[in-house]
C-alpha atoms as a PDB file:
ATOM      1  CA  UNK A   1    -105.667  11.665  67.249  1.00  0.00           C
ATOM      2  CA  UNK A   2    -102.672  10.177  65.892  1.00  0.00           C
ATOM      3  CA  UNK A   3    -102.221  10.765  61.915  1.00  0.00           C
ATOM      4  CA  UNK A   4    -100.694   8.391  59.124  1.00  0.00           C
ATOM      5  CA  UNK A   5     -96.863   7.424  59.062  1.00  0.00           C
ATOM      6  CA  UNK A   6     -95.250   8.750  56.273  1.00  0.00           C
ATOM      7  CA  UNK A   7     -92.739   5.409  55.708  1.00  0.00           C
ATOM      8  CA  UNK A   8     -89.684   4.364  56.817  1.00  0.00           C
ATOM      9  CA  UNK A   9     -87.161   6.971  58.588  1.00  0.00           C
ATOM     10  CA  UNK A  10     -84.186   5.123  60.022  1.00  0.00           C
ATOM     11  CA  UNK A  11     -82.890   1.603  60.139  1.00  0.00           C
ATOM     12  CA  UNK A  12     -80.414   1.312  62.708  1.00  0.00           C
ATOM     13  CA  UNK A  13     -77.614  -1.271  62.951  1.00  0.00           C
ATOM     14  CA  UNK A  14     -74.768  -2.823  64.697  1.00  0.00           C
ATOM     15  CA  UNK A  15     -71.261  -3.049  63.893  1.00  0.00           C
ATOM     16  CA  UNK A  16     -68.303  -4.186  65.450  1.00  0.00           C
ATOM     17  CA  UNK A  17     -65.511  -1.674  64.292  1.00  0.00           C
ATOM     18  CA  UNK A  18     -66.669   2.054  63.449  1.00  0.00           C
ATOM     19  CA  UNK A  19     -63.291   2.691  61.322  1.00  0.00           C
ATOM     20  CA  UNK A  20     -64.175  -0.195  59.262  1.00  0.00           C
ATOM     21  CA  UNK A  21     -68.193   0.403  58.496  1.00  0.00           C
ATOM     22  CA  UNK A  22     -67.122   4.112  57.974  1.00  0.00           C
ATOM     23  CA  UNK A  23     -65.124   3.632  55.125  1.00  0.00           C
ATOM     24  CA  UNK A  24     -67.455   0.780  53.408  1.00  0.00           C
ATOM     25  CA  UNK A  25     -70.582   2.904  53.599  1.00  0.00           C
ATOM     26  CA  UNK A  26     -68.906   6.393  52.715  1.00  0.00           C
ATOM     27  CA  UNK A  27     -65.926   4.549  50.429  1.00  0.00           C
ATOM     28  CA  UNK A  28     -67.324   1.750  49.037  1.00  0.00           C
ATOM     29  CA  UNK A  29     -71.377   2.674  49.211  1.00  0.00           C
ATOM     30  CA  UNK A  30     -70.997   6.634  48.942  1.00  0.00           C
ATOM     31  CA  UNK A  31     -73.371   7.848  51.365  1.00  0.00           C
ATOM     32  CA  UNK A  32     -72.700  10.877  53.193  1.00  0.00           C
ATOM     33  CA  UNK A  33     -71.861  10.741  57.185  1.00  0.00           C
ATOM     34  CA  UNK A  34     -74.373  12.886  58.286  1.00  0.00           C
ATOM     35  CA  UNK A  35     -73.830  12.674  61.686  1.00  0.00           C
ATOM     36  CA  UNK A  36     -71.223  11.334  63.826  1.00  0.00           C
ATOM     37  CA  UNK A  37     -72.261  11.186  67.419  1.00  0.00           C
ATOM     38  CA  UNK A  38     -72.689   8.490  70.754  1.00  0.00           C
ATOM     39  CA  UNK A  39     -75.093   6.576  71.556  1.00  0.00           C
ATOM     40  CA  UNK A  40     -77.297   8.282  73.900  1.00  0.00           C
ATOM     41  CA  UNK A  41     -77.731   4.858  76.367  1.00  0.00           C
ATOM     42  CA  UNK A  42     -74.059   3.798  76.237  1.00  0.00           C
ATOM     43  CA  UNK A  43     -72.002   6.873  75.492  1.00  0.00           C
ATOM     44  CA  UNK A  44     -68.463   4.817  74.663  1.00  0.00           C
ATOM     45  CA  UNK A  45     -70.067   4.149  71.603  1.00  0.00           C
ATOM     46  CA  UNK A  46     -70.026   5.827  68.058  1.00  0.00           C
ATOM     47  CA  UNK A  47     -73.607   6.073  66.672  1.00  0.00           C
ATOM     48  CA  UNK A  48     -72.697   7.227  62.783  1.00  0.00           C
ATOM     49  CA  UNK A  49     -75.648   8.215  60.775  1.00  0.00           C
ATOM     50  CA  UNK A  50     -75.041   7.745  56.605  1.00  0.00           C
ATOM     51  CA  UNK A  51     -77.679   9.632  54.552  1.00  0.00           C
ATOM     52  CA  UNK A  52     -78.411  11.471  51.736  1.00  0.00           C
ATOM     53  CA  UNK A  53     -76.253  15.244  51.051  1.00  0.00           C
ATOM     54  CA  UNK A  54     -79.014  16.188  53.617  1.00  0.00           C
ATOM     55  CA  UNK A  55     -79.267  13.689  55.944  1.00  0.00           C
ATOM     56  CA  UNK A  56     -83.168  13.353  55.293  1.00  0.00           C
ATOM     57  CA  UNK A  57     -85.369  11.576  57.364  1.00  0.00           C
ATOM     58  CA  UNK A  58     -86.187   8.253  55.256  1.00  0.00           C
ATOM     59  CA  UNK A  59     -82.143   7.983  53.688  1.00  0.00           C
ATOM     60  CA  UNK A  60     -80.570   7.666  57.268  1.00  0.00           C
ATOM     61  CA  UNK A  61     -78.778   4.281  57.784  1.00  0.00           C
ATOM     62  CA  UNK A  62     -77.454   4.383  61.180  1.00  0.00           C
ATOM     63  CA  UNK A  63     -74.610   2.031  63.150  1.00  0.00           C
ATOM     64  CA  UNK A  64     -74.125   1.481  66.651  1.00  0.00           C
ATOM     65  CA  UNK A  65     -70.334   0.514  67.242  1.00  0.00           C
ATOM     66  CA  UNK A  66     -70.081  -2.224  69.600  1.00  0.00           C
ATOM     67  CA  UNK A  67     -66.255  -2.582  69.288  1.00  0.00           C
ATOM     68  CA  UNK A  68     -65.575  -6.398  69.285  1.00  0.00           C
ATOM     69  CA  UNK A  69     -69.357  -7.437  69.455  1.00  0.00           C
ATOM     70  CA  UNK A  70     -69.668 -11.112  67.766  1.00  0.00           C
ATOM     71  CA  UNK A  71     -71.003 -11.773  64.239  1.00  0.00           C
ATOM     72  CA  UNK A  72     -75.349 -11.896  64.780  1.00  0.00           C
ATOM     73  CA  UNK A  73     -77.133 -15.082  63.259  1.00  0.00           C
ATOM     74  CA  UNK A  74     -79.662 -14.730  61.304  1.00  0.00           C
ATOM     75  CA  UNK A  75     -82.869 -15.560  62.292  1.00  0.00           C
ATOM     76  CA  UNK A  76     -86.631 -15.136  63.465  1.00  0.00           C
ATOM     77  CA  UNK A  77     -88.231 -12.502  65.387  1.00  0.00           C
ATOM     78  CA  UNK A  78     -85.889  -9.360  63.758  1.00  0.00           C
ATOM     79  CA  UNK A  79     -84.850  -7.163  60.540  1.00  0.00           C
ATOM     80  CA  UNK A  80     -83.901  -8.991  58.447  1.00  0.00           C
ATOM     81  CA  UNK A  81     -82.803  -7.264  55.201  1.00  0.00           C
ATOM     82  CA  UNK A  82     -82.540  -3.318  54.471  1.00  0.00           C
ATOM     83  CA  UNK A  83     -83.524  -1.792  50.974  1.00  0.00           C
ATOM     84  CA  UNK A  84     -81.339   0.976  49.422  1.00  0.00           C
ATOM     85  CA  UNK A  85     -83.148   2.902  46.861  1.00  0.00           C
ATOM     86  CA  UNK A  86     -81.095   3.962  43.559  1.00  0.00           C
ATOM     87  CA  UNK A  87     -82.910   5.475  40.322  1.00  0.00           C
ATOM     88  CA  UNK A  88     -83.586   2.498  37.765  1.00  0.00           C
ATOM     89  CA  UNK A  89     -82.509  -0.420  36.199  1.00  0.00           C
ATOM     90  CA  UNK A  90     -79.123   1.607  34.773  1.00  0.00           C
ATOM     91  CA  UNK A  91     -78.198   2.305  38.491  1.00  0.00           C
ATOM     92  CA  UNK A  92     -78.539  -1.838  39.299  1.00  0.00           C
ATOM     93  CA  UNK A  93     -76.120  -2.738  36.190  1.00  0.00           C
ATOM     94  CA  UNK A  94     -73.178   0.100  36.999  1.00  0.00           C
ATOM     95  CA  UNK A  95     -73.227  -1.314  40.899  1.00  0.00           C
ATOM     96  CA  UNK A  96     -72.777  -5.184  39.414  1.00  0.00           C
ATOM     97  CA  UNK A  97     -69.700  -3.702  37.944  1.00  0.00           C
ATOM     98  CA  UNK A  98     -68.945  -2.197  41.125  1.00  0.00           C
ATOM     99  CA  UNK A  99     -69.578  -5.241  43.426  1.00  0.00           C
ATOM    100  CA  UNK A 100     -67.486  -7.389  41.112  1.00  0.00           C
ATOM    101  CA  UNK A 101     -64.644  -4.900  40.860  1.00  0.00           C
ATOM    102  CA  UNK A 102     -64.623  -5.148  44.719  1.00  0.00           C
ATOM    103  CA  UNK A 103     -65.491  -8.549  45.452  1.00  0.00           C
ATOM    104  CA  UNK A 104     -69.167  -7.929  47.022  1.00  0.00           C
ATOM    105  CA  UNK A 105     -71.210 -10.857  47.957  1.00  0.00           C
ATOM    106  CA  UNK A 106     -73.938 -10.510  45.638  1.00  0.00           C
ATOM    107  CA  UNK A 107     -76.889 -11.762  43.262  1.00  0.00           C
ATOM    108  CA  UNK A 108     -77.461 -10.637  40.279  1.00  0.00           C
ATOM    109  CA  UNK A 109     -80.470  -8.376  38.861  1.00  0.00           C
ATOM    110  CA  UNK A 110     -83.443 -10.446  40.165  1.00  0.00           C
ATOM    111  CA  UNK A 111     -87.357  -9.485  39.667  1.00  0.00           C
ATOM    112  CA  UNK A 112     -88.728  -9.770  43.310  1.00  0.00           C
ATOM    113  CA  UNK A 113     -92.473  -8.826  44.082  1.00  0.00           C
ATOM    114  CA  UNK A 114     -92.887  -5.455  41.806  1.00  0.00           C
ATOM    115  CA  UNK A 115     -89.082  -4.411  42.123  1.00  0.00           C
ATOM    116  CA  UNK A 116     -85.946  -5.072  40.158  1.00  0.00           C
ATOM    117  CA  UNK A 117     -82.612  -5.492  42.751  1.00  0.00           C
ATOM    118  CA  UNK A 118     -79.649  -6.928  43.523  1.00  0.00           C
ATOM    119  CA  UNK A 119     -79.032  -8.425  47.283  1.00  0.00           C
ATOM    120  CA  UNK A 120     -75.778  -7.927  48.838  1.00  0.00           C
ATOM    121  CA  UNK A 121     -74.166  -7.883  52.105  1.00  0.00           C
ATOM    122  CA  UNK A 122     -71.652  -5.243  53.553  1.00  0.00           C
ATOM    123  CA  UNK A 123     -68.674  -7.010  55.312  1.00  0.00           C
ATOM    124  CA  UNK A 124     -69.757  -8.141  58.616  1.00  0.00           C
ATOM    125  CA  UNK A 125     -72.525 -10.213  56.850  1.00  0.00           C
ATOM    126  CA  UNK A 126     -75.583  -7.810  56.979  1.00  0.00           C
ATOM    127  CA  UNK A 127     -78.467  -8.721  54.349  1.00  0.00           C
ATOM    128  CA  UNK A 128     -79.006  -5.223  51.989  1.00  0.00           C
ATOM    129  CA  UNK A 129     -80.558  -4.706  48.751  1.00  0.00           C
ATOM    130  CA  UNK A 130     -80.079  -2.238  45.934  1.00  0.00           C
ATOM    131  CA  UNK A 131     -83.493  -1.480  44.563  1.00  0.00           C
ATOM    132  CA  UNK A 132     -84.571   0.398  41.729  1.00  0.00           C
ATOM    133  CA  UNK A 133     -87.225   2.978  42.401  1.00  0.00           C
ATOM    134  CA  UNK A 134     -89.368   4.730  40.321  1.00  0.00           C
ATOM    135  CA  UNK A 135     -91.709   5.550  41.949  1.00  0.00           C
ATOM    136  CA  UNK A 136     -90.881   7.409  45.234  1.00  0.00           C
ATOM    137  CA  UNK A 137     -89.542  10.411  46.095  1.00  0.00           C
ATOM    138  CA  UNK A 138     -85.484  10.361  46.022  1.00  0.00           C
ATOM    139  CA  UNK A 139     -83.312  11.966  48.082  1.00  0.00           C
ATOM    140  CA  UNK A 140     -80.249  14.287  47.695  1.00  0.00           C
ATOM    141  CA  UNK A 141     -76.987  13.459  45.540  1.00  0.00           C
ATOM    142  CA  UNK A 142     -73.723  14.361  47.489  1.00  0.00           C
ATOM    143  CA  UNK A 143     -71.560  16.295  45.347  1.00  0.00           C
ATOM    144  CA  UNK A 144     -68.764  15.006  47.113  1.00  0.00           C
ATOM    145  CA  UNK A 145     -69.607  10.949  47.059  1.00  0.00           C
ATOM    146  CA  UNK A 146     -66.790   8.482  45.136  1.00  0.00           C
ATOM    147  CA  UNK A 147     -70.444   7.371  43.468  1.00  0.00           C
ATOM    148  CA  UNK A 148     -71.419   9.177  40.222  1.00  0.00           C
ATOM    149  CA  UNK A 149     -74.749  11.096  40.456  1.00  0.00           C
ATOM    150  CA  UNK A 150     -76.825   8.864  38.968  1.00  0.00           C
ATOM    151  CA  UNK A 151     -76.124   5.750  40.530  1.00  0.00           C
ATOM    152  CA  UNK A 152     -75.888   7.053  44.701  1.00  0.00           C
ATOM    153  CA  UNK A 153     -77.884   5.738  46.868  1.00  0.00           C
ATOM    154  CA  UNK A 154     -80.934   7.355  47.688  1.00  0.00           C
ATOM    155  CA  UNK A 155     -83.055   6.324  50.554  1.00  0.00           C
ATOM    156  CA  UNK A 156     -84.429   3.373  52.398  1.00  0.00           C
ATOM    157  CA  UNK A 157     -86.925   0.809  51.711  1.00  0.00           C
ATOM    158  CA  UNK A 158     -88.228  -1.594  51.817  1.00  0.00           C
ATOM    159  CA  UNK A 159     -87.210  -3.134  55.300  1.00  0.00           C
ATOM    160  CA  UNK A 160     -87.811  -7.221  55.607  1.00  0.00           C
ATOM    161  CA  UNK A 161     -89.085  -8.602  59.038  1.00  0.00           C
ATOM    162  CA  UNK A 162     -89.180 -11.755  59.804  1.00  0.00           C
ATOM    163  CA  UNK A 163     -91.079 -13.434  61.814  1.00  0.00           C
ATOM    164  CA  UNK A 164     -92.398 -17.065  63.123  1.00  0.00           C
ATOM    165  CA  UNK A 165     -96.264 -16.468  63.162  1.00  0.00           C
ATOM    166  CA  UNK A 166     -98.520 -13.545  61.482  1.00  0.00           C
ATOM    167  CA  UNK A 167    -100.089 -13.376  64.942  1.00  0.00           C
ATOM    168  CA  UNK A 168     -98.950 -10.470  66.524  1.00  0.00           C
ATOM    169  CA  UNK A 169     -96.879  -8.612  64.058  1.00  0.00           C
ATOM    170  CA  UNK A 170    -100.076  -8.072  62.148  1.00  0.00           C
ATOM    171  CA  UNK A 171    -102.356  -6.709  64.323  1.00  0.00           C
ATOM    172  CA  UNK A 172     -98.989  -4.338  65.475  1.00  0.00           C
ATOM    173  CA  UNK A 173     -98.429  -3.430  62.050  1.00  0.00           C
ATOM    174  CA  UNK A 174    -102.279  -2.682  60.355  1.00  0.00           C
ATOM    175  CA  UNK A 175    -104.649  -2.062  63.506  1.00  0.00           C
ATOM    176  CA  UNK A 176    -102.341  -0.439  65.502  1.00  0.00           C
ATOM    177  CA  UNK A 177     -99.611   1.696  63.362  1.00  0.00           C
ATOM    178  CA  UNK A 178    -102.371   1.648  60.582  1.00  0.00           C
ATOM    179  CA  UNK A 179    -100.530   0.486  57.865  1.00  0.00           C
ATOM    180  CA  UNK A 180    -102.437  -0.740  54.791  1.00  0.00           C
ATOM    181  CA  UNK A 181    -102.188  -4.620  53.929  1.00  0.00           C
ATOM    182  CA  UNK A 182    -101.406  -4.444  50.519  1.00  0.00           C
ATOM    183  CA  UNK A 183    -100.516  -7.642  48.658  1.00  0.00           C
ATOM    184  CA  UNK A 184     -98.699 -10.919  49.049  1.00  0.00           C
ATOM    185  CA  UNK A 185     -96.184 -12.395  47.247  1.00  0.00           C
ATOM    186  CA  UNK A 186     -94.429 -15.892  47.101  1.00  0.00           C
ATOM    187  CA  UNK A 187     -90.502 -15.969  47.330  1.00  0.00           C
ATOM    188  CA  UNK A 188     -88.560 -19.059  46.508  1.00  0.00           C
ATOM    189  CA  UNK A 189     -85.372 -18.788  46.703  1.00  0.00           C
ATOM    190  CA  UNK A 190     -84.392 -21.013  49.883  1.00  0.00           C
ATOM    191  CA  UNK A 191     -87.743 -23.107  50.211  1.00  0.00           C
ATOM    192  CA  UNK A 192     -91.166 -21.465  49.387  1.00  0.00           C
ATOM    193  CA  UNK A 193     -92.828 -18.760  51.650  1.00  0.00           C
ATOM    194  CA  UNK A 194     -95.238 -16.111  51.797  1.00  0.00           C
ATOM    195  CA  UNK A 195     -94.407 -12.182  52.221  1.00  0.00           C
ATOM    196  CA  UNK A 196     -96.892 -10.115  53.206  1.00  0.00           C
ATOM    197  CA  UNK A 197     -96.255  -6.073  52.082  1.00  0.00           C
ATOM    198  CA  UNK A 198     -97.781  -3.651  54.488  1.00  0.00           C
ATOM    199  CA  UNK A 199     -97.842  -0.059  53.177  1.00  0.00           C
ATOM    200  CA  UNK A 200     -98.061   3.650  54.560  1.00  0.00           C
ATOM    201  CA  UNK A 201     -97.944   7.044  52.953  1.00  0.00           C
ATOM    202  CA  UNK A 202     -98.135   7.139  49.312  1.00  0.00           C
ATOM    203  CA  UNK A 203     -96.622   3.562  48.880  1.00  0.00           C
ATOM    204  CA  UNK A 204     -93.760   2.280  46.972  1.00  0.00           C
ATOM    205  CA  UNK A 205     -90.375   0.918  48.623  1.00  0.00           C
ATOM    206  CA  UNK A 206     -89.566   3.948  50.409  1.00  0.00           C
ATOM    207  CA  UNK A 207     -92.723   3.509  52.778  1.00  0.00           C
ATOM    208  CA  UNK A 208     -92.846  -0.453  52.841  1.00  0.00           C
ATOM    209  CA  UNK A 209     -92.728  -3.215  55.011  1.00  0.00           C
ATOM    210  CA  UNK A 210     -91.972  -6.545  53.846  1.00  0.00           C
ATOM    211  CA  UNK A 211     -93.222  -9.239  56.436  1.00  0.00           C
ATOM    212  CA  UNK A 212     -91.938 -12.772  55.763  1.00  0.00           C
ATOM    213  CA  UNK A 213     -93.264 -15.613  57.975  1.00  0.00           C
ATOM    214  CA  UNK A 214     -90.521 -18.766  58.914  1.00  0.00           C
ATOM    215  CA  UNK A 215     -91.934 -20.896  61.673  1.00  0.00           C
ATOM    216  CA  UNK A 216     -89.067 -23.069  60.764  1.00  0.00           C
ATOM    217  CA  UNK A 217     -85.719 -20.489  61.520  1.00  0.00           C
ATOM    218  CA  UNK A 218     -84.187 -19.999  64.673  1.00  0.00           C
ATOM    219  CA  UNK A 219     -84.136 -17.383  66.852  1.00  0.00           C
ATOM    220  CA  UNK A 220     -82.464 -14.222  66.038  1.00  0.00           C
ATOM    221  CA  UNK A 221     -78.864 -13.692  67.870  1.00  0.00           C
ATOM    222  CA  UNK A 222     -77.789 -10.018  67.868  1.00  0.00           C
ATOM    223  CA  UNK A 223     -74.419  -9.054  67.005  1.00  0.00           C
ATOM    224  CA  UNK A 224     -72.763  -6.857  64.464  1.00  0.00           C
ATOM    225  CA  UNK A 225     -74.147  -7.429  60.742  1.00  0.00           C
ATOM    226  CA  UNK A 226     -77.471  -7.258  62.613  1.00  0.00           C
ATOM    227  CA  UNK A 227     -80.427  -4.527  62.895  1.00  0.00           C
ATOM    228  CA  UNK A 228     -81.243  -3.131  66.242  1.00  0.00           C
ATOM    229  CA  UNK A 229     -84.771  -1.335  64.998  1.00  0.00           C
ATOM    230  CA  UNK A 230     -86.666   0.549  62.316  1.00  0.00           C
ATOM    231  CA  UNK A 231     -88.252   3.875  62.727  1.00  0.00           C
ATOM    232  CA  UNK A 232     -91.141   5.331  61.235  1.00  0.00           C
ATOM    233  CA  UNK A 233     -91.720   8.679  60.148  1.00  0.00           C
ATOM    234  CA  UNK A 234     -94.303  10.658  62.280  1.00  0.00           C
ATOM    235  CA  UNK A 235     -95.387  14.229  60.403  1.00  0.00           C
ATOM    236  CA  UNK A 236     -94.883  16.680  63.922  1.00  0.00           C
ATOM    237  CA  UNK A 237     -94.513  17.177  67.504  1.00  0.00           C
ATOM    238  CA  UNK A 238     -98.968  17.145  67.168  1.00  0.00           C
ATOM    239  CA  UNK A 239     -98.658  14.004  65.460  1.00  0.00           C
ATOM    240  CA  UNK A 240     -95.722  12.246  68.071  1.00  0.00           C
ATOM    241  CA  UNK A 241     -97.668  13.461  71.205  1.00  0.00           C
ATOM    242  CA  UNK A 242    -100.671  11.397  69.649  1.00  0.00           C
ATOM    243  CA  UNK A 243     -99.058   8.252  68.810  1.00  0.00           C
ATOM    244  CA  UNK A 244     -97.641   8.446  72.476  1.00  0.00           C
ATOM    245  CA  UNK A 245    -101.429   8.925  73.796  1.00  0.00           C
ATOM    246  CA  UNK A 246    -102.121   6.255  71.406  1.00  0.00           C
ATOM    247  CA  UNK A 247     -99.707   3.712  72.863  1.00  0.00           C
ATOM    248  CA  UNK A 248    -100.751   4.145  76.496  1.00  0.00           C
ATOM    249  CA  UNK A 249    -104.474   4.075  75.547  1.00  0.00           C
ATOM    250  CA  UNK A 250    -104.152   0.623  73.735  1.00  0.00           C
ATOM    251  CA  UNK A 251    -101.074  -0.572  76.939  1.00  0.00           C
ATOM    252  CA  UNK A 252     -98.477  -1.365  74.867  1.00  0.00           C
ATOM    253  CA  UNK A 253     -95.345  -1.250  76.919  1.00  0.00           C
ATOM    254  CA  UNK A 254     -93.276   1.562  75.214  1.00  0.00           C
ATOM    255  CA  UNK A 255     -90.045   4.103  76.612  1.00  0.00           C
ATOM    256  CA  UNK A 256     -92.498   7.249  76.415  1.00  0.00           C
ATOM    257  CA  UNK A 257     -91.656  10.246  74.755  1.00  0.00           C
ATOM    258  CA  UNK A 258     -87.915  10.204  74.237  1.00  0.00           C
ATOM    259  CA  UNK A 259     -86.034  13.908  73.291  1.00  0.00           C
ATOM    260  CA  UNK A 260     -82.975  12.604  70.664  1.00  0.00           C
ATOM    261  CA  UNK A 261     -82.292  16.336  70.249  1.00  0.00           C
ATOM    262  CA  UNK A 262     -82.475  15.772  66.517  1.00  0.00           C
ATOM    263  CA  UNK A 263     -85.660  14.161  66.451  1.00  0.00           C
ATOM    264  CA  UNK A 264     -88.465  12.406  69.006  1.00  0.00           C
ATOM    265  CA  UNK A 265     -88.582   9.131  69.690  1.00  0.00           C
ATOM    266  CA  UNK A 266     -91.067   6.351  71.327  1.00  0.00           C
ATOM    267  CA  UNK A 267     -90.023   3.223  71.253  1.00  0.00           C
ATOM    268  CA  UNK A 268     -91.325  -0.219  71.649  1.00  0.00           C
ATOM    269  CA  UNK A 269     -91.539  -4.035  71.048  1.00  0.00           C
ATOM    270  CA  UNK A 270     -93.991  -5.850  68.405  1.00  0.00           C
ATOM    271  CA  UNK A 271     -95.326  -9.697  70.128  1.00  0.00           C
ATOM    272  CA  UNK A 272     -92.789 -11.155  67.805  1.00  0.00           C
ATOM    273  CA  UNK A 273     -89.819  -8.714  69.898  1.00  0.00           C
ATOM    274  CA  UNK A 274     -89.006  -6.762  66.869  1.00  0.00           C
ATOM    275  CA  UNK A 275     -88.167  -3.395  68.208  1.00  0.00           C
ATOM    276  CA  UNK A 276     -89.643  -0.346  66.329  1.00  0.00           C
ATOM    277  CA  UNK A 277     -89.570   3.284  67.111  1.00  0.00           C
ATOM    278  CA  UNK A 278     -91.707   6.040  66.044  1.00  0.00           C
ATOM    279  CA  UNK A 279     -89.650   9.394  64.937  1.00  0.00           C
ATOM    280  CA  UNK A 280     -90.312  12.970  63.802  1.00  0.00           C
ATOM    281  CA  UNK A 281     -88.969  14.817  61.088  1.00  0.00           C
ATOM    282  CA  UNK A 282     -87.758  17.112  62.600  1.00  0.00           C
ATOM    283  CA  UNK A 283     -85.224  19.359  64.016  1.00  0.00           C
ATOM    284  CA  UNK A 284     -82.536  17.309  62.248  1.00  0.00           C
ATOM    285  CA  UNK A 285     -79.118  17.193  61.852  1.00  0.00           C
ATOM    286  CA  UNK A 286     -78.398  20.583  60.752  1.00  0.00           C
ATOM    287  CA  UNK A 287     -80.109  21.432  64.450  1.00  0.00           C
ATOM    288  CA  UNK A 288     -75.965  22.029  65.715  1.00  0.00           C
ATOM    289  CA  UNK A 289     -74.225  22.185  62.110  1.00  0.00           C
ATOM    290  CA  UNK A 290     -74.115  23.560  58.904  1.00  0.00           C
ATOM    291  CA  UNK A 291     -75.008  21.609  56.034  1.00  0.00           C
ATOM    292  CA  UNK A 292     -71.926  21.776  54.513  1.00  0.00           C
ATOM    293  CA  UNK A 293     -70.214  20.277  57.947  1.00  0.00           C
ATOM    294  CA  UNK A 294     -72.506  17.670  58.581  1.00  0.00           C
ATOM    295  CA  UNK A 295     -70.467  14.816  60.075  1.00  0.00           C
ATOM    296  CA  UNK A 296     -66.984  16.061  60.180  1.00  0.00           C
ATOM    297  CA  UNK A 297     -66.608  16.376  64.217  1.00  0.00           C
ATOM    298  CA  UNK A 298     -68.690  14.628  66.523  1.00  0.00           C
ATOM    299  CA  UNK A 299     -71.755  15.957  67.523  1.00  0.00           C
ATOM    300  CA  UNK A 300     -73.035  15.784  71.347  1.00  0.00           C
ATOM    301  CA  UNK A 301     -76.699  16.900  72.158  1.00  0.00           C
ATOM    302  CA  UNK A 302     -76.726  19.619  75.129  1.00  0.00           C
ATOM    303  CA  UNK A 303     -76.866  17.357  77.714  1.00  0.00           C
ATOM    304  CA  UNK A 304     -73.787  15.614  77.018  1.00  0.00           C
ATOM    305  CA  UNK A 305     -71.530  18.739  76.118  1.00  0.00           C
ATOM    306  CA  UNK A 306     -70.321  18.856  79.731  1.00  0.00           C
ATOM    307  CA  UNK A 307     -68.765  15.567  79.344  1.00  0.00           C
ATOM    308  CA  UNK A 308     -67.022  15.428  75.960  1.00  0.00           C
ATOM    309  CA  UNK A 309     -63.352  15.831  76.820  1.00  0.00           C
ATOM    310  CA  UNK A 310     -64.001  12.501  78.566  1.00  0.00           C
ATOM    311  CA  UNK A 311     -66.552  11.102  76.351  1.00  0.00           C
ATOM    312  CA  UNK A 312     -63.929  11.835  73.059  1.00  0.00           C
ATOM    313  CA  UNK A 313     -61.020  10.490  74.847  1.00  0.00           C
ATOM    314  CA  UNK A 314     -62.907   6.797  74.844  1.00  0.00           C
ATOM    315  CA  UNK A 315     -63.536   7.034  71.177  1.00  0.00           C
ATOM    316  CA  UNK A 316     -61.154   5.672  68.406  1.00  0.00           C
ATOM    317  CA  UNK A 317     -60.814   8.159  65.861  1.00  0.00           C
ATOM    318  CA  UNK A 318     -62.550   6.892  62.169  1.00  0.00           C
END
């Protein structure tokens, strides 16, 4: 039988130029490049993973780079907003400095639900918060980050969806993944609408889903500044061979087990089309590097070694 997820392990987005999101989220937000790799399904295409000094599963923010790819719009039936965990209240004031300094689209410190945060986008447009966390575990500072200790970023969570109707999502989200339906919370800040929080694990924003309903937005357009999925963190291999057992016995359309070399995947689509994948811990990214390497040449699971003379020479270099 399948077991709990333990919250969030990956958000995965798009961008349109690799050199640029590389040096805004290791320059400008700090995080370590973990992993720089291809997309397994479309090999001409950086997939850079950002993380904490360990790349642990839960502080990954990963990037497709569709080079070119249009600007998304906003909308219905997607991801729309990514928490970034930092350590208090003191963390949120030294990044208003920071985003001010640098001219950052931003709010300032607002109280939303139970959390203190700031909203900001990077520079193709894509909705992120900063939120101060107390409560969950953090992850790893990176000695060698332009981001003082104390303020780094240190995981993900919570992730916004939004959708036009609970219908659906719900079911997806508490019967089936068996997350816990935890509260609900009014937001106000362009018209008045509810957010439902779903939880898993021991709770807080590392292992949250925020679910706001907007009959009234239009569809979601992908594009860079967008969110291609979220992943969820399934214990082991016992664990991921359930929830694939689990999937087939309730006929929800999914990829099947799916070998990423540094973790396992399933995959597949909510009734509102959100796209969410189930992935284990484990091996990693130290699976084919040392720690203190992580990220510095890119990375090719086995079964694309035999082609990396050709697969390097369509790359750009970051």
């Amino acid at each position: 039988m399948h077991t709990e997820l333990l919250g969030i392990h990956h958000v995965s987005a798009v961008t349109a130029s690799a050199a640029q999101n590389h040096s805004f989220y290791t320059g400008t937000l700090g995080m370590r490049l973990v992993k720089k790799t291809v997309n397994q399904d479309d090999v001409s295409a950086y997939h850079l993973v950002y993380a904490d000094a360990k790349g642990s599963p839960g502080t990954d923010l990963t990037f497709f780079d569709f080079g070119g790819i249009a600007r998304q719009r906003h909308g219905n039936n997607s991801i729309t907003r990514t928490g970034l965990r930092v350590e208090g209240v003191d963390a949120l004031r030294w990044w208003l400095g920071r985003f001010e300094q640098l001219q950052i689209r931003h709010s300032k410190i607002l109280d939303r639900d139970q959390y203190e945060l700031i909203d900001f986008e990077d520079y193709e447009g894509q909705p992120l918060s900063l939120i101060a966390d107390n409560r969950s575990a953090l992850g790893e500072t990176w000695a060698n980050s332009p981001i003082p200790p104390q303020y780094q970023i240190r995981g993900l969570g919570p992730v916004m969806l939004t959708v036009p109707t609970l219908e659906g999502t719900h079911e997806v989200l508490s019967v089936v993944l068996g997350m816990r339906p935890a509260r609900k919370y009014v937001r106000k800040d362009d018209g008045e609408f509810q957010v439902h929080v779903y939880q898993m694990g021991e709770g807080g924003p590392a292992r949250e889903v925020h679910l706001q309903v907007r009959p009234e937005w239009p569809p979601y357009r992908p594009g860079a500044g967008g969110v291609h999925h979220v992943a969820f963190r399934v214990r082991d291999e016992d664990s991921y061979h359930g929830w694939a057992r689990r999937l087939a016995e309730l006929r929800i359309p999914n990829s099947g087990e799916v070998d990423r070399y540094y973790f396992r995947s399933l995959y597949f689509r909510e009734p509102n089309s959100i796209l969410f994948e189930l992935a284990t811990d484990g091996p990693g990214f130290t699976t084919d590097e040392p720690l203190s390497e992580l990220g510095q040449r890119l990375s090719l699971p086995p079964f694309l070694e035999g082609r990396r003379a050709q697969i390097e020479a369509n790359l750009k270099p970051l």
